[in-house]
C-alpha atoms as a PDB file:
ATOM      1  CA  UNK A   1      -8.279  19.499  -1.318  1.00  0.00           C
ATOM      2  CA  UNK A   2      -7.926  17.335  -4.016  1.00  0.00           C
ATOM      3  CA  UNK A   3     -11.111  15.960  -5.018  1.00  0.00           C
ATOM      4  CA  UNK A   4     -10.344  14.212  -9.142  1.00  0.00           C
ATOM      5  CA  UNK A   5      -8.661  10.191  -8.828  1.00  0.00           C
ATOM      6  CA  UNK A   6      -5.528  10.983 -10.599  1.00  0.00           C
ATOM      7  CA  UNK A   7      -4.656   7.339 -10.408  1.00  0.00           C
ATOM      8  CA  UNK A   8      -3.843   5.853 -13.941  1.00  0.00           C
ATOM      9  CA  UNK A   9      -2.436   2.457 -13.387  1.00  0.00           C
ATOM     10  CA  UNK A  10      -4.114  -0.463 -15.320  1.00  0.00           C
ATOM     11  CA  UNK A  11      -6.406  -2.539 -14.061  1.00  0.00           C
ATOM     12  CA  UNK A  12      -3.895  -4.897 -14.289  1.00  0.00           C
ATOM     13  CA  UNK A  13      -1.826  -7.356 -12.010  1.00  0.00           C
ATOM     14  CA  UNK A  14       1.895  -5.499 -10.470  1.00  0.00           C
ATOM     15  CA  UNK A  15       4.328  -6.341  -8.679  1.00  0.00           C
ATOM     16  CA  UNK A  16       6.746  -5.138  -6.253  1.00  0.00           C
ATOM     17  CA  UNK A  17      10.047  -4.567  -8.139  1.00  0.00           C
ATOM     18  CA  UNK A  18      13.311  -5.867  -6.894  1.00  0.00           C
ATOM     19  CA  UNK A  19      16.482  -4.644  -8.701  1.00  0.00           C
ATOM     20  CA  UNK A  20      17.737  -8.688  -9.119  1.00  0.00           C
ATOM     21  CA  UNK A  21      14.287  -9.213 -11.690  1.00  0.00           C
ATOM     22  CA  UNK A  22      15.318  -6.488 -13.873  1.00  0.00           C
ATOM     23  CA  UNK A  23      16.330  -8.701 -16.804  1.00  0.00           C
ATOM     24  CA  UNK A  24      13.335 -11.027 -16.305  1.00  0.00           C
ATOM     25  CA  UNK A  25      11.041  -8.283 -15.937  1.00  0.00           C
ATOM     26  CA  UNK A  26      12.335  -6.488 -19.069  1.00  0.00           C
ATOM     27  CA  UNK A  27      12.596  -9.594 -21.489  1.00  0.00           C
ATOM     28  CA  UNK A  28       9.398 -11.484 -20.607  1.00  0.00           C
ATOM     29  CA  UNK A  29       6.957  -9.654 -18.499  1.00  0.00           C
ATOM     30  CA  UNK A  30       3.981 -11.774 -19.114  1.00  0.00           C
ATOM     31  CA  UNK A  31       0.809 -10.750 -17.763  1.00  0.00           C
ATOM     32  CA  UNK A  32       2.845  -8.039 -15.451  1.00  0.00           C
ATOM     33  CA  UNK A  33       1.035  -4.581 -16.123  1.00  0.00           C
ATOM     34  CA  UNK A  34       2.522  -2.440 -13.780  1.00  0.00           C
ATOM     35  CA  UNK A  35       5.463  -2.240 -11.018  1.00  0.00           C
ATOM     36  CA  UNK A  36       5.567  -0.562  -7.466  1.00  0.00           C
ATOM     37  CA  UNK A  37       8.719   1.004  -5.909  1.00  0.00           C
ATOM     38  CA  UNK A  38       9.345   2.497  -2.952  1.00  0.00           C
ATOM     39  CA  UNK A  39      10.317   5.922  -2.890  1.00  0.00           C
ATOM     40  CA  UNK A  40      13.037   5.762   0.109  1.00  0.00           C
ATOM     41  CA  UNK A  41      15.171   3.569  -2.561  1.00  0.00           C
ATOM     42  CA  UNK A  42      14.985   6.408  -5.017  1.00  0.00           C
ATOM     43  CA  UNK A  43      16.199   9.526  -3.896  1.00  0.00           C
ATOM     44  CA  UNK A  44      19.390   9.872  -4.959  1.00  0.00           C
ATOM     45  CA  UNK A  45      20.914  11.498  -7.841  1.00  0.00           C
ATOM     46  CA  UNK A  46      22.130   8.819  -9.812  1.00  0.00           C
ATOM     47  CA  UNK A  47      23.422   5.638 -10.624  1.00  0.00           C
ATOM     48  CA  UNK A  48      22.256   2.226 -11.937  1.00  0.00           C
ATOM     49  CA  UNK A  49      18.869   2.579  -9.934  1.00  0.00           C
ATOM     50  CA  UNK A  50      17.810   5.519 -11.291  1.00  0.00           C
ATOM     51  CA  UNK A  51      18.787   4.416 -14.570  1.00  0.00           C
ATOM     52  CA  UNK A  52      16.976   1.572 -14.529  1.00  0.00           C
ATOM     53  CA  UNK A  53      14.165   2.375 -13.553  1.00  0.00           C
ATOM     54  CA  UNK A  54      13.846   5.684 -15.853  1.00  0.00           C
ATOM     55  CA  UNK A  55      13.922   2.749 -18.069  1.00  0.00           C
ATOM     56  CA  UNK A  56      11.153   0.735 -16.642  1.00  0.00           C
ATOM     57  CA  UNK A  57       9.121   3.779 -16.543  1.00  0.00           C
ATOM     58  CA  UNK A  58       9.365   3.538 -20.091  1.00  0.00           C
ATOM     59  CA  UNK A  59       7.842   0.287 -20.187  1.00  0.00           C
ATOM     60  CA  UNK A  60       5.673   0.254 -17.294  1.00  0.00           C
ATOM     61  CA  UNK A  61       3.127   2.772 -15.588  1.00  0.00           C
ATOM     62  CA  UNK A  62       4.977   2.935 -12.419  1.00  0.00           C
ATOM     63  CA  UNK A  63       3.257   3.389  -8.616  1.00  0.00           C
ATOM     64  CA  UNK A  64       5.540   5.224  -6.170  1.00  0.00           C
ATOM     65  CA  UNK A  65       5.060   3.876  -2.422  1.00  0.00           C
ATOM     66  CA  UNK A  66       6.392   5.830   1.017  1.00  0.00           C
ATOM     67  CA  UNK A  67       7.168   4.079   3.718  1.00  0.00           C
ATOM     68  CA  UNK A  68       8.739   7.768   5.429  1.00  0.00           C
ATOM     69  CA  UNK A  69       6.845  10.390   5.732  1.00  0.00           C
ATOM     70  CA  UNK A  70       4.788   9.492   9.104  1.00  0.00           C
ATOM     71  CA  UNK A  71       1.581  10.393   8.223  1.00  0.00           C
ATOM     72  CA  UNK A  72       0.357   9.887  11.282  1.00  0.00           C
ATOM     73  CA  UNK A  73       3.224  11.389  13.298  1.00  0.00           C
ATOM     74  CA  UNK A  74       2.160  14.337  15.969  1.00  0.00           C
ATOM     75  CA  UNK A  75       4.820  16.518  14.972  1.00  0.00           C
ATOM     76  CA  UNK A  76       5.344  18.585  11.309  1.00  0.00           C
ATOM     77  CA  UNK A  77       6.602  16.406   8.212  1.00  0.00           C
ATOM     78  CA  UNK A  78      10.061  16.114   7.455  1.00  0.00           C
ATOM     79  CA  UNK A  79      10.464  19.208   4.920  1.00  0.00           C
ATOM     80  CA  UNK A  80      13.264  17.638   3.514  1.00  0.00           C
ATOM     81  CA  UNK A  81      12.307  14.264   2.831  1.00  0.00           C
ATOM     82  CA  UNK A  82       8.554  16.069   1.281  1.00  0.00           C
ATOM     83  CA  UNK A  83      11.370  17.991  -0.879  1.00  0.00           C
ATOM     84  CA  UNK A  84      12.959  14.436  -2.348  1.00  0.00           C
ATOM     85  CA  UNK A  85       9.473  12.834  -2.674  1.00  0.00           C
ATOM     86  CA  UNK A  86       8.336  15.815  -4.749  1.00  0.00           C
ATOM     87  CA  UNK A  87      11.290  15.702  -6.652  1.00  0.00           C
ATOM     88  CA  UNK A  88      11.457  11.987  -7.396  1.00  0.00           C
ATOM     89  CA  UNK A  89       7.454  12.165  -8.349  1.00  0.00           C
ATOM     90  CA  UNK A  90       8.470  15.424 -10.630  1.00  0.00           C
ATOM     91  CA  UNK A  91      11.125  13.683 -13.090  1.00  0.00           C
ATOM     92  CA  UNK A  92       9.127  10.129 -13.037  1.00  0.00           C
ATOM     93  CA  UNK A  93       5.602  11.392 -13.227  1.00  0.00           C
ATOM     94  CA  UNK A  94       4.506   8.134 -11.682  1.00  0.00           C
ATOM     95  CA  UNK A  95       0.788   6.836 -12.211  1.00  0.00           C
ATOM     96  CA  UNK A  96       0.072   6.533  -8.446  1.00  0.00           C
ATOM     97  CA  UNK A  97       2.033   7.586  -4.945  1.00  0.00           C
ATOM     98  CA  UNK A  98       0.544   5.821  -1.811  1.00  0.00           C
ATOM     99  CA  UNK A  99       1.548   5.853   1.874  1.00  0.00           C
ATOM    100  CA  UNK A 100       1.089   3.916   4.736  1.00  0.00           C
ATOM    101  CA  UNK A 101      -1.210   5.021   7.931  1.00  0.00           C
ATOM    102  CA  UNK A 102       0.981   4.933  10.761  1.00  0.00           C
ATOM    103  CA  UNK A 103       3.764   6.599  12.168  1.00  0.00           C
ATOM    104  CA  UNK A 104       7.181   6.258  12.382  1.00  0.00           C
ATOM    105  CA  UNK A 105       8.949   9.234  14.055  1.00  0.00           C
ATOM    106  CA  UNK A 106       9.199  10.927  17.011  1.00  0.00           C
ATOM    107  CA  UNK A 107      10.715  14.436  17.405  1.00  0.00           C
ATOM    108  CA  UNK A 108      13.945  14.296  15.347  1.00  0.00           C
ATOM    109  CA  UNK A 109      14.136   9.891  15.624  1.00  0.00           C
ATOM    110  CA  UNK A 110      13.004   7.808  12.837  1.00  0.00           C
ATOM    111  CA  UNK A 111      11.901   4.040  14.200  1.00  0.00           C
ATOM    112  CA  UNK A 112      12.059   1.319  11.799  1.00  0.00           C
ATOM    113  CA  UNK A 113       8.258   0.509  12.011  1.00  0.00           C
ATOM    114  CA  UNK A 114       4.996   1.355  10.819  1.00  0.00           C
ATOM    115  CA  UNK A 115       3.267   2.060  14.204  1.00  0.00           C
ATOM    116  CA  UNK A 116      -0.350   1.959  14.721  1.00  0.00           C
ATOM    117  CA  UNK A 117      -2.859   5.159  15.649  1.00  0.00           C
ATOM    118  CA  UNK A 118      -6.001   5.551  18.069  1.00  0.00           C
ATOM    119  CA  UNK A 119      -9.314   6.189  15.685  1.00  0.00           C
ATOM    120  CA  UNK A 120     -10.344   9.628  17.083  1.00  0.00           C
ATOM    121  CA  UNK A 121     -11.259  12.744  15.662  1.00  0.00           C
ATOM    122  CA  UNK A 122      -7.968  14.382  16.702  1.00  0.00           C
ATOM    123  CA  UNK A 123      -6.599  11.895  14.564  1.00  0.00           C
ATOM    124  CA  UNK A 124      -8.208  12.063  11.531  1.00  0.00           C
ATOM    125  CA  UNK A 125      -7.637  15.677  12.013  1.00  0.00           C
ATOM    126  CA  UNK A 126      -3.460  15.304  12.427  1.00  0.00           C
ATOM    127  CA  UNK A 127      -3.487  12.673   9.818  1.00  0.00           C
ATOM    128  CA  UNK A 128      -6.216  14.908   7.247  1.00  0.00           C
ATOM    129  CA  UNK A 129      -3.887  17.968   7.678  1.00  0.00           C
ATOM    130  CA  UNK A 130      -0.532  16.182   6.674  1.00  0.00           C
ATOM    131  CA  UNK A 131      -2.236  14.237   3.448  1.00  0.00           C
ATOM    132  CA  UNK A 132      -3.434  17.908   2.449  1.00  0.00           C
ATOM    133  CA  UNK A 133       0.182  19.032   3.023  1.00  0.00           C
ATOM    134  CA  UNK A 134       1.703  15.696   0.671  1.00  0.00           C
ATOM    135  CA  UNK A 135      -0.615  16.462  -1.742  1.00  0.00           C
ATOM    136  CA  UNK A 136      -0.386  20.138  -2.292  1.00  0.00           C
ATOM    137  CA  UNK A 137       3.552  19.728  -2.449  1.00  0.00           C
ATOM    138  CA  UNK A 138       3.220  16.622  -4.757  1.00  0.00           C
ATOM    139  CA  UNK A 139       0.488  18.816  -6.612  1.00  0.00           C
ATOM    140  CA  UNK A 140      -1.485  14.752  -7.077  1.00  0.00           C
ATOM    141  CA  UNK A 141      -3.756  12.513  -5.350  1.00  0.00           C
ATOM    142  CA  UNK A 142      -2.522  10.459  -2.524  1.00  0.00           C
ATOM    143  CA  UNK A 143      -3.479   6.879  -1.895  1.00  0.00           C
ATOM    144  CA  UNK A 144      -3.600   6.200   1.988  1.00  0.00           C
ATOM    145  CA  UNK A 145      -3.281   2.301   2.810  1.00  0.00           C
ATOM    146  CA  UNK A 146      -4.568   0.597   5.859  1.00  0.00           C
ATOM    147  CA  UNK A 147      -2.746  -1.015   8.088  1.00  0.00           C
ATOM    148  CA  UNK A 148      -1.919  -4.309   9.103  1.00  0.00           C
ATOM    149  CA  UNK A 149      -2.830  -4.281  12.923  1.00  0.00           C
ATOM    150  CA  UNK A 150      -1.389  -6.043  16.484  1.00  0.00           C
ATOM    151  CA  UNK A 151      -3.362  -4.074  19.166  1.00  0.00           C
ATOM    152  CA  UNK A 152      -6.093  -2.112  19.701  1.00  0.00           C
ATOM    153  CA  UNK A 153      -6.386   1.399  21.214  1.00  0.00           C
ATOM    154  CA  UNK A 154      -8.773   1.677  24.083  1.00  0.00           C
ATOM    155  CA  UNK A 155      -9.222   5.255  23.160  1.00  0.00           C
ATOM    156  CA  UNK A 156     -10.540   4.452  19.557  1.00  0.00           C
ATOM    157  CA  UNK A 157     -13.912   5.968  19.157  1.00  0.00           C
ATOM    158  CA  UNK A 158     -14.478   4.711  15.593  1.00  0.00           C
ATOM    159  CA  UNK A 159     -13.843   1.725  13.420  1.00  0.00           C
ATOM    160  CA  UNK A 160     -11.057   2.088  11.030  1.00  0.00           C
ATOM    161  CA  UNK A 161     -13.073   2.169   8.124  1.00  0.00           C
ATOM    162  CA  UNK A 162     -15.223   5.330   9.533  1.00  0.00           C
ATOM    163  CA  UNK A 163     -11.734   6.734  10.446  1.00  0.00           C
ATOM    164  CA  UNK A 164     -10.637   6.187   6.878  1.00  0.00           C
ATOM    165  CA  UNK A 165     -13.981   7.687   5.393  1.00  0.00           C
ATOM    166  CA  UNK A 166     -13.648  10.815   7.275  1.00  0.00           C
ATOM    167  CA  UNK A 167     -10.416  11.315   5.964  1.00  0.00           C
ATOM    168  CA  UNK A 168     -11.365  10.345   2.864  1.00  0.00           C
ATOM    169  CA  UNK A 169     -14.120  13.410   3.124  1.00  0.00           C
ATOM    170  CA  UNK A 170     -11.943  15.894   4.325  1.00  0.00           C
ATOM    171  CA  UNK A 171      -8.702  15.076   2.067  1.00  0.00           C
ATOM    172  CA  UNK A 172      -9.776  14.103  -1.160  1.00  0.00           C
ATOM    173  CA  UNK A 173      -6.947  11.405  -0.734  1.00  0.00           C
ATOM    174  CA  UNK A 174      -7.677   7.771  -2.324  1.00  0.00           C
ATOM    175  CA  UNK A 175      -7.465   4.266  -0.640  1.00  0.00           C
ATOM    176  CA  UNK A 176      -4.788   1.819  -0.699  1.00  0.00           C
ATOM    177  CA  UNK A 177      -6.812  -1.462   0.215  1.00  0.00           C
ATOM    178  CA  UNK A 178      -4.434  -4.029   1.366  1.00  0.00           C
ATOM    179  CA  UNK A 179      -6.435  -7.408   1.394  1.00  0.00           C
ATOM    180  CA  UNK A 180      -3.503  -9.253   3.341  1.00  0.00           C
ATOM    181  CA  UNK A 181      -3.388  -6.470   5.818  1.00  0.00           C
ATOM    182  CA  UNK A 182      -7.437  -7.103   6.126  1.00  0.00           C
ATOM    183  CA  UNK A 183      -6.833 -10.524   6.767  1.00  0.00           C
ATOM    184  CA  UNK A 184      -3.635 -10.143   9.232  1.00  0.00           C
ATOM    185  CA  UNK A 185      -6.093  -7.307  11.393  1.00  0.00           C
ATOM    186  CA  UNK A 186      -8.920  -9.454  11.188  1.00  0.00           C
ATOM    187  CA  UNK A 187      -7.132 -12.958  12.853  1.00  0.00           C
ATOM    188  CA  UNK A 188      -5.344 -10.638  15.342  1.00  0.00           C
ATOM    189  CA  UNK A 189      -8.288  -8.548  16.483  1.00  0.00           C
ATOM    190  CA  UNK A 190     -11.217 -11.041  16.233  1.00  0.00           C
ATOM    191  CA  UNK A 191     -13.241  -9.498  13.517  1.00  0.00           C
ATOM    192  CA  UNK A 192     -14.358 -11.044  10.220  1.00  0.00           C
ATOM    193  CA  UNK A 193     -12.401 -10.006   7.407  1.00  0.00           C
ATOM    194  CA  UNK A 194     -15.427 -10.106   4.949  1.00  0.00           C
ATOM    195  CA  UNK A 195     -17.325  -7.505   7.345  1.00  0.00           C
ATOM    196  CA  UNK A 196     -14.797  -5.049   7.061  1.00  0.00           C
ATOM    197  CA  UNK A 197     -14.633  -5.366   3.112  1.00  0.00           C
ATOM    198  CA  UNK A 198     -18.336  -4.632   3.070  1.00  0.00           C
ATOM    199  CA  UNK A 199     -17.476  -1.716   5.620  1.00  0.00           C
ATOM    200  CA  UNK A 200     -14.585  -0.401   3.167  1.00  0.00           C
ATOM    201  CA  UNK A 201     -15.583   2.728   0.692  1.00  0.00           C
ATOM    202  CA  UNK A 202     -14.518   0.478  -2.134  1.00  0.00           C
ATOM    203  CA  UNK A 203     -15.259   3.270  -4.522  1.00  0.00           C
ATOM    204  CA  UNK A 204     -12.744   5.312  -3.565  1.00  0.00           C
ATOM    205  CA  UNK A 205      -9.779   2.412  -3.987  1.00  0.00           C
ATOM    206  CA  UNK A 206      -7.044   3.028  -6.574  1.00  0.00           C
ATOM    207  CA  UNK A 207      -4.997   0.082  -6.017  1.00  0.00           C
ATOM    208  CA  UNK A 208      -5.517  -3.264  -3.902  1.00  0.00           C
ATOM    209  CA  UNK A 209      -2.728  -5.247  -2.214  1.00  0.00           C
ATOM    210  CA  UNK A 210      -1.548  -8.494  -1.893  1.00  0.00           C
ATOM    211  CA  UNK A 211       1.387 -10.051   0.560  1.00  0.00           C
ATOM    212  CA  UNK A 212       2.638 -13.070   2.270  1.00  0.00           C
ATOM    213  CA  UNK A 213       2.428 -13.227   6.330  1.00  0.00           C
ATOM    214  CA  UNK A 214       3.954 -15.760   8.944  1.00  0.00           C
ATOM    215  CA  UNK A 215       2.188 -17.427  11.284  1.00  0.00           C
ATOM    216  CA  UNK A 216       2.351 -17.561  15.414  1.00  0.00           C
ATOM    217  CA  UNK A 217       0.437 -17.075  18.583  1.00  0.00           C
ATOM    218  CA  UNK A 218       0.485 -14.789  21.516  1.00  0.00           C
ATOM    219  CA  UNK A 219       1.021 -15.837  25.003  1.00  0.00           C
ATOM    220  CA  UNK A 220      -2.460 -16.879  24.931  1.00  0.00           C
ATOM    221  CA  UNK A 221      -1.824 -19.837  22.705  1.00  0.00           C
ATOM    222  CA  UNK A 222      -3.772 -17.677  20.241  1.00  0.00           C
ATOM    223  CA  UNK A 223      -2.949 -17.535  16.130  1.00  0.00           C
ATOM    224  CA  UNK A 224      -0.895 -14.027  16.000  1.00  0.00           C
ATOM    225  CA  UNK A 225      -0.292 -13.401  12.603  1.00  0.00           C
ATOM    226  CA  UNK A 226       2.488 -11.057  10.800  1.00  0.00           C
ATOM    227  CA  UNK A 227       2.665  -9.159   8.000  1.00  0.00           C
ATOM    228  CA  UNK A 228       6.107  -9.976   6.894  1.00  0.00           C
ATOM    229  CA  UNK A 229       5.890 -10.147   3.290  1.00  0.00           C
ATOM    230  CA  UNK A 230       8.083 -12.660   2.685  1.00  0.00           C
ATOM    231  CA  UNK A 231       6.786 -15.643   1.317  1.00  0.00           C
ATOM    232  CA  UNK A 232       3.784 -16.554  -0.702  1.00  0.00           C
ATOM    233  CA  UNK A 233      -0.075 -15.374  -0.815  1.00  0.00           C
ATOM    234  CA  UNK A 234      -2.325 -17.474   1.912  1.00  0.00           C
ATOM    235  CA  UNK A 235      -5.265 -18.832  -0.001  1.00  0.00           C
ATOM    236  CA  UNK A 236      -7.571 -17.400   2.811  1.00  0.00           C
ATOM    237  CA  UNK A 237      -5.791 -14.330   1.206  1.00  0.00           C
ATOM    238  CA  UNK A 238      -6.768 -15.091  -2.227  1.00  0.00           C
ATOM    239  CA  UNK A 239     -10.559 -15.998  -1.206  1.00  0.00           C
ATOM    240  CA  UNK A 240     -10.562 -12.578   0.686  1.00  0.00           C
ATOM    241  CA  UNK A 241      -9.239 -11.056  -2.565  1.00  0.00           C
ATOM    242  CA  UNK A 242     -11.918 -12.856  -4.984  1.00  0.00           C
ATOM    243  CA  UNK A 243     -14.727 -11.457  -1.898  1.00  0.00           C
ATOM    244  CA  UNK A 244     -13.347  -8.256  -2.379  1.00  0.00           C
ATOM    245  CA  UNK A 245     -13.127  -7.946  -6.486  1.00  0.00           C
ATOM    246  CA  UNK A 246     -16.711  -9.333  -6.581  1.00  0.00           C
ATOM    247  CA  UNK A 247     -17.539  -6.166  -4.799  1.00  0.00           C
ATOM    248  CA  UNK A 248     -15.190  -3.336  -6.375  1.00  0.00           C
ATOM    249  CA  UNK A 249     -14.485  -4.700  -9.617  1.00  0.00           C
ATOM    250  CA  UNK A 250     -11.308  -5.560 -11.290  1.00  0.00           C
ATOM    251  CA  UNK A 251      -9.025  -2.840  -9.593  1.00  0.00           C
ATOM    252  CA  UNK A 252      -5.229  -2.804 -10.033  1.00  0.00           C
ATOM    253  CA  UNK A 253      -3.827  -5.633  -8.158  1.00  0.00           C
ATOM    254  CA  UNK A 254      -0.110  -5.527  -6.500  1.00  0.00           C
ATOM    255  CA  UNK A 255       1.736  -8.327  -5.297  1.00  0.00           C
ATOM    256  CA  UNK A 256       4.349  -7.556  -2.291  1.00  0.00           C
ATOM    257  CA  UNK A 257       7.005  -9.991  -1.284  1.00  0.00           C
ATOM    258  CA  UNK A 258       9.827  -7.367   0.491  1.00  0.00           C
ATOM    259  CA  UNK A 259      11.977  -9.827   1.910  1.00  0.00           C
ATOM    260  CA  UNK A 260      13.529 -13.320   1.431  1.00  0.00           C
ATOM    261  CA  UNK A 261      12.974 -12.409  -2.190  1.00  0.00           C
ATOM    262  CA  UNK A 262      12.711 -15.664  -4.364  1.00  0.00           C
ATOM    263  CA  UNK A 263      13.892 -16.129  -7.889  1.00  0.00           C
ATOM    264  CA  UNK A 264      11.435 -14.344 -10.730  1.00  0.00           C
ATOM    265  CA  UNK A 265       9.505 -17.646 -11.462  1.00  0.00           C
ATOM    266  CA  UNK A 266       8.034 -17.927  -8.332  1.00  0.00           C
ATOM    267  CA  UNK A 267       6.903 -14.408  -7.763  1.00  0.00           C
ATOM    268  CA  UNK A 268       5.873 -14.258 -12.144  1.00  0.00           C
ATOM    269  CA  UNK A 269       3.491 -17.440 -10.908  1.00  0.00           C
ATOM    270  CA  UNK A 270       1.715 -15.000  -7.964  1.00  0.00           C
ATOM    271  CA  UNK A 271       1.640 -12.567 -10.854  1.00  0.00           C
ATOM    272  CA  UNK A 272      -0.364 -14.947 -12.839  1.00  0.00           C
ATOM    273  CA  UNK A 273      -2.431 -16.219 -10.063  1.00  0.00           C
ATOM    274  CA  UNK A 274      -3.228 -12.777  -9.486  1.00  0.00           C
ATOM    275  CA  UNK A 275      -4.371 -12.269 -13.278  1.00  0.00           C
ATOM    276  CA  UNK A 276      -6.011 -15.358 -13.550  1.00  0.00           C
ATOM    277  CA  UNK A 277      -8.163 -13.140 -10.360  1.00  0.00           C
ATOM    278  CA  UNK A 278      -9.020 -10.255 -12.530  1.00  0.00           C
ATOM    279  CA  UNK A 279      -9.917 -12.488 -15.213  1.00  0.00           C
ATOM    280  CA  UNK A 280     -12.847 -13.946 -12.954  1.00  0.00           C
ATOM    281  CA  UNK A 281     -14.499 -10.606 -12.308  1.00  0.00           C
ATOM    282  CA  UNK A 282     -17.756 -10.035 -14.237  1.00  0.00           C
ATOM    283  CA  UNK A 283     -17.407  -7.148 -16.401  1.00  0.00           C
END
C-alpha cells in the first residue's frame, strides 16, 4: 500500500495532447503548464511519437492516462499490457499515471468502452486488489478517476463516493476528479452535482478534469447526456468547476477534447479559460 501523493504536476492548467499541436504547443505554450497522454498511444518502441514526446517531457511535467487495464474487470490484469505500462512510466518518469474505474474486458476480449460497476464491497475489494497490483508494478501512486455514468446498478449498496473512499483507505491510490463526468452522472441519474462535490474526499485529488459532452434524451423525452469529449466546456461545467476549486483549492486542471479535435486556438482559449479559473481561487 502506497500511502505518500507522489503526484508532482503543477497546479497549473493541461491539456490533452494531440500529435497535430506539437508545433503550437512547443513555440507558444502560454499559460499551458502541463500535458496528459494516454498510455495505449505510447507503447511502442519508436518513432516520431516517442520522439516527440521524450521531447515534451523535456518541457512539460507530463501525466500518463490508461484507458486499458480494466480496473474493474473480474478476471487477472493483462500481464503484458502491466509490462508496457511499467515500461513506458520507467523511461518517462511521468509526474502522474491515472486510470479510469470501469471495465473493459472480458476473459481474453477487449470492448471498446469504459463500462460501469455495482458499488459493493466485493467490488471495492476486486477493484482495491488490482490498484495494489498497478501500483506495486509501477512502484508509484495511482490516480483512480470517476466515471461518467448512464445507469444505475440495483445491487449498489453504497454511493460512489463511499465506494471511492473505501478504496481510497485500503489502496493508498489518489483521485482523478472529473468535474464533467460529475455533471454528465448527475443530469443522467437525478442527483445534484454540487452534493456529490461536497460528498467527494477532495483531499485526496491529484488532478481535476474538464471535457465537452453532447446533449440528448432517453425514450422518456428526458435530457441524456454524453461524455463525448468532443467539443467545448458547458458553462454549467465551468460553474461546477469554480464550486469545486472553492472547496479543494487550486488543483491541477486538465482539459480533454479526444475527438473532432479543433485547431490549437480554440482548445489554447479553454486553456486560458481554465487559468483564468485557478486565478480566482483564494490563496
Amino acid at each position: 500500500m502506497l500511502d505518500a501523493t507522489q503526484n508532482t504536476l503543477p497546479a497549473k492548467p493541461g491539456v490533452g495532447y494531440k500529435p497535430q499541436h506539437y508545433s503550437d504547443i512547443t513555440a507558444n505554450p502560454g499559460p499551458l503548464g502541463w500535458l496528459e497522454v494516454h498510455a495505449e498511444n505510447y507503447m511502442g518502441d519508436g518513432g516520431r511519437p516517442l520522439a516527440q514526446l521524450r521531447h515534451l517531457s523535456e518541457q512539460f511535467p507530463i501525466s500518463v492516462h490508461g484507458v486499458g487495464l480494466s480496473i474493474g474487470g473480474e478476471g487477472r490484469l493483462d500481464p503484458d499490457h502491466l509490462a508496457r505500462l511499467k515500461h513506458l512510466c520507467g523511461w518517462l518518469n511521468p509526474a502522474s499515471f491515472s486510470e479510469h474505474l470501469a471495465w473493459s474486458t472480458h476473459d481474453s476480449h477487449f470492448l471498446n468502452d469504459l463500462l460501469p460497476l455495482p458499488y459493493t464491497q466485493a467490488t471495492v475489494a476486486r477493484v482495491s486488489d488490482h490498484i495494489d497490483e498497478v501500483q506495486n508494478a509501477l512502484g508509484r501512486q495511482m490516480l483512480l478517476e470517476n466515471p461518467s455514468s448512464y445507469l444505475a446498478f440495483a445491487e449498489s449498496d453504497m454511493s460512489e463516493t463511499d465506494f471511492l473512499k473505501a478504496v481510497v483507505a485500503r489502496t493508498g491510490c489518489g483521485l482523478l476528479l472529473d468535474v464533467n463526468n460529475v455533471f454528465v452522472s448527475a443530469t443522467n441519474l437525478g442527483f445534484t452535482p454540487q452534493g456529490y462535490i461536497d460528498a467527494f474526499p477532495l483531499d485526496k485529488v491529484g488532478e481535476i478534469h474538464l471535457g465537452g459532452h453532447d446533449e440528448d434524451h432517453d425514450d422518456h423525452g428526458a435530457p441524456l447526456l454524453i461524455d463525448s469529449h468532443g467539443r467545448e466546456v458547458a458553462d454549467p461545467v465551468w460553474a461546477l468547476l469554480d464550486y469545486t476549486l472553492a472547496r479543494s483549492g487550486t488543483k491541477p486542471l486538465l482539459v480533454e477534447w479526444d475527438t473532432d479535435v479543433p485547431d490549437w486556438p480554440v482548445l489554447a482559449a479553454e486553456v486560458a479559460r481554465a487559468a483564468a479559473a485557478l486565478e480566482m481561487v483564494p490563496a
